[in-house]
Every structure is written in C-alpha cells, then in structure tokens.
PDB file of N, CA and C in Angstrom:
ATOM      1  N   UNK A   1       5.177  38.867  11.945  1.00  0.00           N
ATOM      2  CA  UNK A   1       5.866  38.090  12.942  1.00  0.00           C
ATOM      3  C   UNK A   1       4.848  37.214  13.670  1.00  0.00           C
ATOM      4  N   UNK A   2       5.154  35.951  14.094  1.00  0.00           N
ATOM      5  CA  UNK A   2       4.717  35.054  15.134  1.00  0.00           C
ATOM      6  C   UNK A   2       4.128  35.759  15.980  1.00  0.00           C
ATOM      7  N   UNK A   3       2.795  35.436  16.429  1.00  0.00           N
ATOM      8  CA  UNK A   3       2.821  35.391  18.384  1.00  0.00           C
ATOM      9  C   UNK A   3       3.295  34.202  18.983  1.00  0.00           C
ATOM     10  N   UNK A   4       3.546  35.115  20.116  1.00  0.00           N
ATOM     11  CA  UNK A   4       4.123  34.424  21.334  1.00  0.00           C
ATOM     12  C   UNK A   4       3.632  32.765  21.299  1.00  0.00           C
ATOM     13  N   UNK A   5       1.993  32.145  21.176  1.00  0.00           N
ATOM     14  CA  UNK A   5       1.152  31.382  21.785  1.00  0.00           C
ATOM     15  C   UNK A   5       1.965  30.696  20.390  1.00  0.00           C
ATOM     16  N   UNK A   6       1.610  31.346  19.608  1.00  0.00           N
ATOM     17  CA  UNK A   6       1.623  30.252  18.449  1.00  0.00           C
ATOM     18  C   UNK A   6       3.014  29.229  17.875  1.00  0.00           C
ATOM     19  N   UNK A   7       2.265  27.724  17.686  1.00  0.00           N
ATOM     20  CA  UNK A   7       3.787  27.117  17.291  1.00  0.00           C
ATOM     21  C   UNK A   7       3.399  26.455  16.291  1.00  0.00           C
ATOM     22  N   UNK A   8       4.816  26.087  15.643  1.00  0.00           N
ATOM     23  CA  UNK A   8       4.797  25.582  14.092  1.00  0.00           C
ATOM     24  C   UNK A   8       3.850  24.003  14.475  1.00  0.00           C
ATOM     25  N   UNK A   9       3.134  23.988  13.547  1.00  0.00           N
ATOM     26  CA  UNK A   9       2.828  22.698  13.044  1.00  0.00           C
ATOM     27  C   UNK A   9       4.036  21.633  12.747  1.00  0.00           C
ATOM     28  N   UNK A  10       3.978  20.566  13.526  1.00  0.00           N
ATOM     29  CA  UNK A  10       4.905  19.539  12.655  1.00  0.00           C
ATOM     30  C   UNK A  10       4.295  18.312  12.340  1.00  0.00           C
ATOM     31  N   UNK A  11       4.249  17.916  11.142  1.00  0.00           N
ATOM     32  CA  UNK A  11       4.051  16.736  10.869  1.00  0.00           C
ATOM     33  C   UNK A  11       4.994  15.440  10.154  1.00  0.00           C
ATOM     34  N   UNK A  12       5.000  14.333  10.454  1.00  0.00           N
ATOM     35  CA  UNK A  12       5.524  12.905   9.990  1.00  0.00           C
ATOM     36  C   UNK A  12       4.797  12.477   8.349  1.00  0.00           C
ATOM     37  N   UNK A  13       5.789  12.877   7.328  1.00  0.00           N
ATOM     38  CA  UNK A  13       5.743  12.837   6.077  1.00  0.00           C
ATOM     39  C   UNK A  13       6.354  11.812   5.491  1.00  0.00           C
ATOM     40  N   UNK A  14       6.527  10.671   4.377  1.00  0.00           N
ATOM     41  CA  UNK A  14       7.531   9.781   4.044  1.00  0.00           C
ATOM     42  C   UNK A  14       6.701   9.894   3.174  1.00  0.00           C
ATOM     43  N   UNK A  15       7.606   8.783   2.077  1.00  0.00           N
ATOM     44  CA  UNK A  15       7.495   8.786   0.699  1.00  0.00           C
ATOM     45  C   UNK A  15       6.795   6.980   0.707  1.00  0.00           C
ATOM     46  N   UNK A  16       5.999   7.043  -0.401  1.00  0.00           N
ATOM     47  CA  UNK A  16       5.090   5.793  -1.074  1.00  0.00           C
ATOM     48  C   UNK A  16       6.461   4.974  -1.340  1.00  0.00           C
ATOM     49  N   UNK A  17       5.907   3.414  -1.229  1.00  0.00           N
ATOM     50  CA  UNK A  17       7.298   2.386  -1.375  1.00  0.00           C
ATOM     51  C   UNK A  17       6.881   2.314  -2.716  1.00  0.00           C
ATOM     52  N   UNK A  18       5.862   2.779  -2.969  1.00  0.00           N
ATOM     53  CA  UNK A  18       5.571   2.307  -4.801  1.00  0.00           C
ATOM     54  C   UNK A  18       5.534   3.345  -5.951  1.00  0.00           C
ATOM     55  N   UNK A  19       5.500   4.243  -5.778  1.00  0.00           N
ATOM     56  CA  UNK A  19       5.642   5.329  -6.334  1.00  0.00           C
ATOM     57  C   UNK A  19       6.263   6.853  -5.823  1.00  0.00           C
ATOM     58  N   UNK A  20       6.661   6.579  -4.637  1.00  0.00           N
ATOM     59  CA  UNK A  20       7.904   7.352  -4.378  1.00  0.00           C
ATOM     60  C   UNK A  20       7.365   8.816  -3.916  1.00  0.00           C
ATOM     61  N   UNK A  21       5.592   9.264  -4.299  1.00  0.00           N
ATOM     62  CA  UNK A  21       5.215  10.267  -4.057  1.00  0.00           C
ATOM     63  C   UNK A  21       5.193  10.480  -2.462  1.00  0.00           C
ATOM     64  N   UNK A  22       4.914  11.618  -1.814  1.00  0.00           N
ATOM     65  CA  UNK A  22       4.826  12.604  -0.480  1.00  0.00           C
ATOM     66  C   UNK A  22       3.406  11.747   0.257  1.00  0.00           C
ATOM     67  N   UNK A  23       3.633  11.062   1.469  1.00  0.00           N
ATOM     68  CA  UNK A  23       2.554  10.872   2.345  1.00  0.00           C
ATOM     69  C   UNK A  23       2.139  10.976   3.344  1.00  0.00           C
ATOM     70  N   UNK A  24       1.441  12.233   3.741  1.00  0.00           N
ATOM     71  CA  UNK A  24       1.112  12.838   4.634  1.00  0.00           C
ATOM     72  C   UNK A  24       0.178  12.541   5.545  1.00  0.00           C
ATOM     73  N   UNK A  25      -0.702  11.606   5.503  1.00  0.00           N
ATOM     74  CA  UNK A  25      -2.249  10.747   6.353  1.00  0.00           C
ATOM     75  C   UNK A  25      -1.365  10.216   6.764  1.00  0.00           C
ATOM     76  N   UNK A  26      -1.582  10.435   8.385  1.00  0.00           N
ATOM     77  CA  UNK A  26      -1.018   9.500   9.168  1.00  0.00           C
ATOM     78  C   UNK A  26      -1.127   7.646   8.877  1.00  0.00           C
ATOM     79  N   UNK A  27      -2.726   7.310   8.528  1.00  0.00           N
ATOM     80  CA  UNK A  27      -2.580   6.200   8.485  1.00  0.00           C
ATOM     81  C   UNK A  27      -1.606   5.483   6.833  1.00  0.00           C
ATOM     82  N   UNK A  28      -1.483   6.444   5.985  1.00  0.00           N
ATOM     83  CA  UNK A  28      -0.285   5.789   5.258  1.00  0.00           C
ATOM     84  C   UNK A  28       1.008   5.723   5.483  1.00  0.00           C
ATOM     85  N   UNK A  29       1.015   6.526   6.078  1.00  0.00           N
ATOM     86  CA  UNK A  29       2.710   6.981   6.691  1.00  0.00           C
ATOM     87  C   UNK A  29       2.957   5.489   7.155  1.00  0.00           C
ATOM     88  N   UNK A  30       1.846   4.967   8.620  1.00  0.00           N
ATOM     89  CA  UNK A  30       1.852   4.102   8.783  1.00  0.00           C
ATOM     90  C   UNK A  30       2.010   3.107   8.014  1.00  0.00           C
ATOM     91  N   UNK A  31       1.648   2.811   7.062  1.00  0.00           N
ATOM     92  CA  UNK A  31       1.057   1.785   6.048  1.00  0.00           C
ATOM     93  C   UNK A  31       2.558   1.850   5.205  1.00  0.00           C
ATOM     94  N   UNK A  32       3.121   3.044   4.984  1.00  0.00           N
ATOM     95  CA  UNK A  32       4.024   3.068   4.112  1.00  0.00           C
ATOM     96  C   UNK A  32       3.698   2.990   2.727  1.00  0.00           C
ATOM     97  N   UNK A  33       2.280   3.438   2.377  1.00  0.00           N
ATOM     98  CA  UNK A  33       1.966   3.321   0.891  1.00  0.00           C
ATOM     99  C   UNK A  33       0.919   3.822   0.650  1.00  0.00           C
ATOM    100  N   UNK A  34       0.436   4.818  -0.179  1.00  0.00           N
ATOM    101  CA  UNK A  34      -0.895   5.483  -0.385  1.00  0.00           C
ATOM    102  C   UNK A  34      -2.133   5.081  -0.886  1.00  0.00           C
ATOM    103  N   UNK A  35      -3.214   5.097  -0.419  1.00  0.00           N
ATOM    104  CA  UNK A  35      -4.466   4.800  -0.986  1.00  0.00           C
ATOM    105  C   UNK A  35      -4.841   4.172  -2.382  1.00  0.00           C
ATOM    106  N   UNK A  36      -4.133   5.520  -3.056  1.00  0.00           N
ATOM    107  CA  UNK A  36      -4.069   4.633  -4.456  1.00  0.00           C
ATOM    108  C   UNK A  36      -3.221   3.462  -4.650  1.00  0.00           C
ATOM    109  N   UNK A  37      -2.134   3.893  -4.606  1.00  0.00           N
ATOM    110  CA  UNK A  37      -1.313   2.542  -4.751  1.00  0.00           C
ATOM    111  C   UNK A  37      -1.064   1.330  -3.934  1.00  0.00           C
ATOM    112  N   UNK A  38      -2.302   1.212  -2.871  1.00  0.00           N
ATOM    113  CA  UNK A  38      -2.467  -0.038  -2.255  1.00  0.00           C
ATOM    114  C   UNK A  38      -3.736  -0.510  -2.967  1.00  0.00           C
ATOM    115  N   UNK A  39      -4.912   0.207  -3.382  1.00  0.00           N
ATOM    116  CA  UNK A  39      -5.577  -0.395  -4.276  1.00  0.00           C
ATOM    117  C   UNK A  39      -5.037  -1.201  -5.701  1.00  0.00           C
ATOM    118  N   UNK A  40      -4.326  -0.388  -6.012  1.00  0.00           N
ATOM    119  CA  UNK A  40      -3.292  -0.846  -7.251  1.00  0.00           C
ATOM    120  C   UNK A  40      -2.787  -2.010  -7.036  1.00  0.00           C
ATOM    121  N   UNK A  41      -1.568  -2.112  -5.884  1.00  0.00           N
ATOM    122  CA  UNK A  41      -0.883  -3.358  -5.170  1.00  0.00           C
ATOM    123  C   UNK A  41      -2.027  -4.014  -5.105  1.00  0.00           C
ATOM    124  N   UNK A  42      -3.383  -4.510  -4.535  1.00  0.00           N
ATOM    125  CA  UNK A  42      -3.878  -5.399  -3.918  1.00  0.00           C
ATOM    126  C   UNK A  42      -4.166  -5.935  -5.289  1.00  0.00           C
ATOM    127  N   UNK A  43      -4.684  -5.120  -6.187  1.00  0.00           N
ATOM    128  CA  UNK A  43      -5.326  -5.881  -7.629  1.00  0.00           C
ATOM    129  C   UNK A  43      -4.250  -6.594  -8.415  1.00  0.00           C
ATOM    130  N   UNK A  44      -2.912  -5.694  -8.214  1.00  0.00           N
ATOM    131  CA  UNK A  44      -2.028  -6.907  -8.704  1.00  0.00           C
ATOM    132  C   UNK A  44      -1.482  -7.831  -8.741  1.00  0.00           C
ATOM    133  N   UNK A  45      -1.921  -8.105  -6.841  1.00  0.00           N
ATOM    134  CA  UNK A  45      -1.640  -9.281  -6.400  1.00  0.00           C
ATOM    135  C   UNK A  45      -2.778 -10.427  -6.387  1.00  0.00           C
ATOM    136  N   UNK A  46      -3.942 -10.062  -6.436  1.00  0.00           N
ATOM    137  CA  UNK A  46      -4.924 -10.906  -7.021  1.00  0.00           C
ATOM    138  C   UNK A  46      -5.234 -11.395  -8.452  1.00  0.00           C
ATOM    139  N   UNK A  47      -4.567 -10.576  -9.022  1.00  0.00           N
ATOM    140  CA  UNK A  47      -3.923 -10.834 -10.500  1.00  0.00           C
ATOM    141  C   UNK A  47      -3.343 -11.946 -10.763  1.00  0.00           C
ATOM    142  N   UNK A  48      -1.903 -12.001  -9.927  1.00  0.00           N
ATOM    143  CA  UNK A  48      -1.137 -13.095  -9.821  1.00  0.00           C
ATOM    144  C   UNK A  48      -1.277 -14.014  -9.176  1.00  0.00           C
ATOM    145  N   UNK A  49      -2.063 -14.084  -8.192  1.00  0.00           N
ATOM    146  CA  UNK A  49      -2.481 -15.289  -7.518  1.00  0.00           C
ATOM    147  C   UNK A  49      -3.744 -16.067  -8.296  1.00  0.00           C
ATOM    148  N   UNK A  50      -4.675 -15.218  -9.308  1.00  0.00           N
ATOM    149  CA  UNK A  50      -5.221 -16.004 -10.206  1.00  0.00           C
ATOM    150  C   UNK A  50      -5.031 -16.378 -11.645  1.00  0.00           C
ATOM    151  N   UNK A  51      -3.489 -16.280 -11.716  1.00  0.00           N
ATOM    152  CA  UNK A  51      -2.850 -16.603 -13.225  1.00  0.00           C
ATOM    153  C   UNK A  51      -2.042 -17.675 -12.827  1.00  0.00           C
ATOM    154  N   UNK A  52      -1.848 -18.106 -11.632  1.00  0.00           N
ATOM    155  CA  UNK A  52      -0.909 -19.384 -10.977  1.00  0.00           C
ATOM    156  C   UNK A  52      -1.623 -20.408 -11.591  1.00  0.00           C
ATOM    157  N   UNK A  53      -0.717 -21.169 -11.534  1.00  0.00           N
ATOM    158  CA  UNK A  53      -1.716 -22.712 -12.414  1.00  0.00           C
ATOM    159  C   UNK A  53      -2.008 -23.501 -10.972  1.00  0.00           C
ATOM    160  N   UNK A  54      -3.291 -23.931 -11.228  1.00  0.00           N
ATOM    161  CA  UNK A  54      -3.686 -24.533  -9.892  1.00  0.00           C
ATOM    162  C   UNK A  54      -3.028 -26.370 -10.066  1.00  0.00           C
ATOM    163  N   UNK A  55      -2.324 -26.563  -9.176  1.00  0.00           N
ATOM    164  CA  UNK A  55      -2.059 -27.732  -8.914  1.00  0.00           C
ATOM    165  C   UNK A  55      -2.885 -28.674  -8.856  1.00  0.00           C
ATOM    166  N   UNK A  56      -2.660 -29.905  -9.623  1.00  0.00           N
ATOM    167  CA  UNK A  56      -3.782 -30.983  -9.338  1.00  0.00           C
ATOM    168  C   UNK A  56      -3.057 -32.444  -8.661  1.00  0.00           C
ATOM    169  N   UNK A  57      -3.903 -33.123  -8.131  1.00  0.00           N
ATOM    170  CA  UNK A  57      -3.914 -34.007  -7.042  1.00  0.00           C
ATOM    171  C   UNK A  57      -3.939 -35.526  -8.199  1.00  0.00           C
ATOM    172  N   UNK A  58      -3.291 -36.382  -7.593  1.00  0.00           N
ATOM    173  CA  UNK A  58      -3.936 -37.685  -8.332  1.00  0.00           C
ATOM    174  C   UNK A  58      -5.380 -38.365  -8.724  1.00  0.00           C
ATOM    175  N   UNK A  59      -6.437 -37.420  -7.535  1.00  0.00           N
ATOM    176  CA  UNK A  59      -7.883 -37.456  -7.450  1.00  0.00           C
ATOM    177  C   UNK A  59      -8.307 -36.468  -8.916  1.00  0.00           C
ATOM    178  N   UNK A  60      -7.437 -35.813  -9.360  1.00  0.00           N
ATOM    179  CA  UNK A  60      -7.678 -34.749 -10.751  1.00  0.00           C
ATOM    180  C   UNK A  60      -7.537 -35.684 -11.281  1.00  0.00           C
ATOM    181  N   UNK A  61      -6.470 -36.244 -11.723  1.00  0.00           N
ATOM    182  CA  UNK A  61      -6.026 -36.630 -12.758  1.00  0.00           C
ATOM    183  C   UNK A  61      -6.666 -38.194 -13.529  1.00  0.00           C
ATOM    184  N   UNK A  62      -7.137 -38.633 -12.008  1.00  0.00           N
ATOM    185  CA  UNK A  62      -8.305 -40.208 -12.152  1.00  0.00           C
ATOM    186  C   UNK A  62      -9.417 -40.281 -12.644  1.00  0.00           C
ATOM    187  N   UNK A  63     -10.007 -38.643 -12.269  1.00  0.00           N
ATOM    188  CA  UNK A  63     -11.393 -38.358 -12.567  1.00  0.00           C
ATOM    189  C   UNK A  63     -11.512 -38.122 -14.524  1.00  0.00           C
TER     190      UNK A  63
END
C-alpha cells in the first residue's frame, strides 16, 4: 500500500504527428514531434527545397 506523503506521478504524454509513436519529453510534447522524426522532417524538407527548379530572371537568360 501507498504512504500517506506519497503521490502519483503525472505526466503530459501525446503522440508524434509523424509517426504516431508515445512522447513523453516535455520539450516534444511541446514540439508535437520527436527527435527523430524532426531530424527526418527537417532533411526532407531540405530535400525538397533543393530539387525545386530555381527560377531564372531575364538577366539568366541574356547572359
């Protein structure tokens, strides 16, 4: 049985927006997405921002 002094632990748990797993660090909870899979997210978004075709200017196209 319990003592008297002692009380449950509670903690603020939610689930990854990207993989749906358990996140318990406060600062992801915050974040809404885990360590790994914000490393993941960030590389895939630098991915796609360097497979965009870069737009050219009339100064491209003169040269």
């Amino acid at each position: 049985m319990a003592e008297i002094g002692e009380r449950p632990e509670v903690r603020l748990v939610a689930h990854c927006r990207r993989c749906h797993g358990w996140l318990v660090s406060p600062k992801s909870v915050l974040a809404g997405i885990g360590p790994t899979c914000a490393i993941r997210e960030q590389s895939e978004l630098r991915a796609a921002l360097a497979a965009q075709p870069v737009a050219l200017t009339l100064f491209d196209i003169a040269a």
